[in-house]
Protein backbone atom coordinates (compact mmCIF):
# COMPACT_ATOMS: atom_id res chain seq x y z
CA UNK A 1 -12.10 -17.97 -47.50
CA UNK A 2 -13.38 -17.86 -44.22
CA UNK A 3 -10.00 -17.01 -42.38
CA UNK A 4 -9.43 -13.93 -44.39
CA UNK A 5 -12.80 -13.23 -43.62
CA UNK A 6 -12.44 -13.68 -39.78
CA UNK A 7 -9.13 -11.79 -40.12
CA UNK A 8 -10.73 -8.76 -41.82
CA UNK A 9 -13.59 -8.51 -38.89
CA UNK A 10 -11.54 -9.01 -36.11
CA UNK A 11 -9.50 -5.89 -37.22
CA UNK A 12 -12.90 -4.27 -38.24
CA UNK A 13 -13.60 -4.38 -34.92
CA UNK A 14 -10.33 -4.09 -32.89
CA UNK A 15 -9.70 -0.62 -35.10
CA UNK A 16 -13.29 0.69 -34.16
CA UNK A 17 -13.09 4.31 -32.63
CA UNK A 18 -15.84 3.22 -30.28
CA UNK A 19 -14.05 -0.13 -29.02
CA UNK A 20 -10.62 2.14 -28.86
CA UNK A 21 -12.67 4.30 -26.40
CA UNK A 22 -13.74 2.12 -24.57
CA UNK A 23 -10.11 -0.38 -23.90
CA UNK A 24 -8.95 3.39 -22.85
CA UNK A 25 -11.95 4.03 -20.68
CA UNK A 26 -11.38 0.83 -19.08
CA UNK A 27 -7.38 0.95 -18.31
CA UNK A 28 -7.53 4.12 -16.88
CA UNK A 29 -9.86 3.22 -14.56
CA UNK A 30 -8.79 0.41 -13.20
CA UNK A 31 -5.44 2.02 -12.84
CA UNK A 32 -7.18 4.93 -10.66
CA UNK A 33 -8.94 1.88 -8.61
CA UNK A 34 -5.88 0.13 -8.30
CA UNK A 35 -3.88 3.98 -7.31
CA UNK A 36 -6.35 4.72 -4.38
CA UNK A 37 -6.07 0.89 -2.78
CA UNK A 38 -2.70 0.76 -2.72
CA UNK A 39 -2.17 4.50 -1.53
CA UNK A 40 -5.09 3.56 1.45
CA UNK A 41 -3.41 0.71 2.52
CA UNK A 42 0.22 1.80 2.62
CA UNK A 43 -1.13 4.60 4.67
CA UNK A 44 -2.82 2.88 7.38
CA UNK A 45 -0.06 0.20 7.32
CA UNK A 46 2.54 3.17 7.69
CA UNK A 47 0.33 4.85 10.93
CA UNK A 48 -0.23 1.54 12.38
CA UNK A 49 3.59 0.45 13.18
CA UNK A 50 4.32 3.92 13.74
CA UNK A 51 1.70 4.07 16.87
CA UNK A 52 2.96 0.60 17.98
CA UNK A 53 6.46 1.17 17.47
CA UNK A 54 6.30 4.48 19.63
CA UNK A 55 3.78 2.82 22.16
CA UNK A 56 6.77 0.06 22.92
CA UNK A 57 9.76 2.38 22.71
CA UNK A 58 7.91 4.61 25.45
CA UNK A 59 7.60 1.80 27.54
CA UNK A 60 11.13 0.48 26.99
CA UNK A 61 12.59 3.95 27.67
CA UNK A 62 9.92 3.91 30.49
CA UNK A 63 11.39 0.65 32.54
CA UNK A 64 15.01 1.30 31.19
CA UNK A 65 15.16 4.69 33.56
CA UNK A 66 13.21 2.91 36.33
CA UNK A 67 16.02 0.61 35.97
CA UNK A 68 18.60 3.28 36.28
CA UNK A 69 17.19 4.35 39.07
CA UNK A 70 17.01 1.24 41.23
CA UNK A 71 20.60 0.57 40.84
CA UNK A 72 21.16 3.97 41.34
CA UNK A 73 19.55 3.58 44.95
CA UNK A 74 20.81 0.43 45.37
CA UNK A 75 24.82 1.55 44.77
CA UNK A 76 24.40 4.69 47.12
CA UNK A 77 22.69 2.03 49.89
CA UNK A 78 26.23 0.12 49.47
């Protein structure tokens, strides 16, 4: 008797409109939360290497053609 009885209000309850409302209420807004961190943080993770990345290719190219342009002196010196 009492496990048809538990039964019976546990799907009272899980069937509510109210509690329905609410389980929806919830889900969507933690998938909104969960949207905006992820979209924030790929963003600043994206801008990050791409300012760091450019920074050191800058200065590669940078001491690559002052390179170039020491042996250059130094072959026409020969």
């Amino acid at each position: 008797m009492f496990l048809s009885n538990f039964i019976y209000i546990i799907k009272r309850v899980l069937t509510s409109p109210s509690v329905i409302a609410i389980v929806i209420a919830a889900i969507l807004y933690l998938s909104l939360v969960f949207y905006i961190l992820n979209y924030s943080k790929q963003k600043k993770t994206y801008t990050r290497k791409k300012s760091k990345n450019t920074k050191e290719m800058k200065k590669k190219e940078k001491e690559e053609s002052e390179a170039d342009e020491d042996d250059g002196e130094k072959e026409k010196d020969n």
